[in-house]
Protein backbone atom coordinates (compact mmCIF):
# COMPACT_ATOMS: atom_id res chain seq x y z
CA UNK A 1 8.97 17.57 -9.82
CA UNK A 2 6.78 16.15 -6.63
CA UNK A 3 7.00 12.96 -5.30
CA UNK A 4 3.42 12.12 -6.45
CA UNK A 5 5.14 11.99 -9.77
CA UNK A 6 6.87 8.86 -9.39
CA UNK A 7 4.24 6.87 -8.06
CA UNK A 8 0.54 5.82 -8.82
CA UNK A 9 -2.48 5.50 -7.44
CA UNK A 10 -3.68 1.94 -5.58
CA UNK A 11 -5.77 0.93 -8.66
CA UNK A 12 -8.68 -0.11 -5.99
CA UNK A 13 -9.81 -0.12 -2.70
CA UNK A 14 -8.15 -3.46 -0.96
CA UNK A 15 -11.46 -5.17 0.37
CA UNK A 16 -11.34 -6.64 3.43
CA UNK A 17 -12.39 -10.16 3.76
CA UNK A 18 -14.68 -9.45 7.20
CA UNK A 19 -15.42 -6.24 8.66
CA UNK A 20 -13.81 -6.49 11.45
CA UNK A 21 -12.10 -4.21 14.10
CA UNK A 22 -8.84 -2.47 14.58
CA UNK A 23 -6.91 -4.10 11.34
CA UNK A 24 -4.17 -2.83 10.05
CA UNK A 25 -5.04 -1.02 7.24
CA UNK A 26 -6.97 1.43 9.24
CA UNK A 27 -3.72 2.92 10.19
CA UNK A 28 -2.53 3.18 6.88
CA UNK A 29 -3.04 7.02 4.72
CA UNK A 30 -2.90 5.79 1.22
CA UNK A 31 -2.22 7.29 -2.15
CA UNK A 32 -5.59 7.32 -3.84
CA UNK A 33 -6.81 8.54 -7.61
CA UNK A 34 -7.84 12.07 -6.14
CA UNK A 35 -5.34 11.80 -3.02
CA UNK A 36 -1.69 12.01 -2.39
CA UNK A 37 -1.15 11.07 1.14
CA UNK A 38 0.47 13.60 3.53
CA UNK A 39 3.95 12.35 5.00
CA UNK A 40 4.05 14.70 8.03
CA UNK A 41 5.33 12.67 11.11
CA UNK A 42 4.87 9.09 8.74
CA UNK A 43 7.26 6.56 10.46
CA UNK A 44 6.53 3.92 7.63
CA UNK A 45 5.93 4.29 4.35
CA UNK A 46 5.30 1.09 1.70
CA UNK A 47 5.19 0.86 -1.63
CA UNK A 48 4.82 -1.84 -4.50
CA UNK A 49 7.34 -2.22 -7.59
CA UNK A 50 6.38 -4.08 -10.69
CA UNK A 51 9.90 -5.83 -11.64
CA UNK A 52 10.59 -9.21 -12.85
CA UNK A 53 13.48 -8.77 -14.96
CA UNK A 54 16.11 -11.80 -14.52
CA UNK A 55 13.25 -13.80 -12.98
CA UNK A 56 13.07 -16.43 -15.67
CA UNK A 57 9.30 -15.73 -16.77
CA UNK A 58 8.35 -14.71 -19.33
CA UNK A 59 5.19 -12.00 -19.19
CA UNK A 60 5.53 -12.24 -15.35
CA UNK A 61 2.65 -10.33 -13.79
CA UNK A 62 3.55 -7.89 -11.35
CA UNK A 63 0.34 -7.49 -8.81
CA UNK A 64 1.04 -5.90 -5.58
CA UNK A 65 -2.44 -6.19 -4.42
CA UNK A 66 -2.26 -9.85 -3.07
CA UNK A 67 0.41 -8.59 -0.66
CA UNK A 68 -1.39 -5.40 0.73
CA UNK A 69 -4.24 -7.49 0.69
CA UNK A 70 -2.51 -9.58 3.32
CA UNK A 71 -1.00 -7.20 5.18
CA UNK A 72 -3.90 -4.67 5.64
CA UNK A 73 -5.68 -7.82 7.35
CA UNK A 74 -3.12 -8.44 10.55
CA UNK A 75 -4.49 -6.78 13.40
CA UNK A 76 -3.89 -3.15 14.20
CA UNK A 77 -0.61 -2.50 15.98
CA UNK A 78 -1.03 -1.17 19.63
CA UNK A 79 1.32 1.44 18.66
CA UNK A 80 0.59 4.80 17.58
CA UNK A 81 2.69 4.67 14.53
CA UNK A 82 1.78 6.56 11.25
CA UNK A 83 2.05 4.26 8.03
CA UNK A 84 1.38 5.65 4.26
CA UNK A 85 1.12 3.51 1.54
CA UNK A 86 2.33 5.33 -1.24
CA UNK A 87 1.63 3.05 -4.22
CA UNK A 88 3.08 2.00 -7.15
């Protein structure tokens, strides 16, 4: 068993609002349909889990998207750090 197993794919590209430079989801190697990212020398590594249970809602949606969406907008850390988004 691989770690690719337990996780999938980012359903779709996270748009940026404006093209602009240096954001923070250039630094990012994600997991895509044809592409496991590789986690040589990765410092940070995210990923998004669809839970609810106990949350008092009933058919809760779980979208992770909103959140990378936000966070793939800050601006590009100065550092020289290697992130991977892994998923879900």
């Amino acid at each position: 068993m691989s770690l690719v197993d337990f996780f999938k794919p980012i359903a779709a590209p996270i748009k940026r609002e404006e093209e602009q430079e240096r954001r923070f989801s250039d630094q990012f190697r994600l997991h895509t349909e044809n592409n496991f990212p590789e986690l040589e020398g990765v410092k940070i590594a995210i990923f998004g889990v669809h839970e609810h249970r106990r949350a008092g809602v009933e058919d809760a949606v779980s979208d992770t998207n909103p959140i990378r969406r936000q966070l793939y907008e800050l601006h590009e850390l100065d550092t020289n750090i290697s992130l991977a988004d892994l998923g879900n």
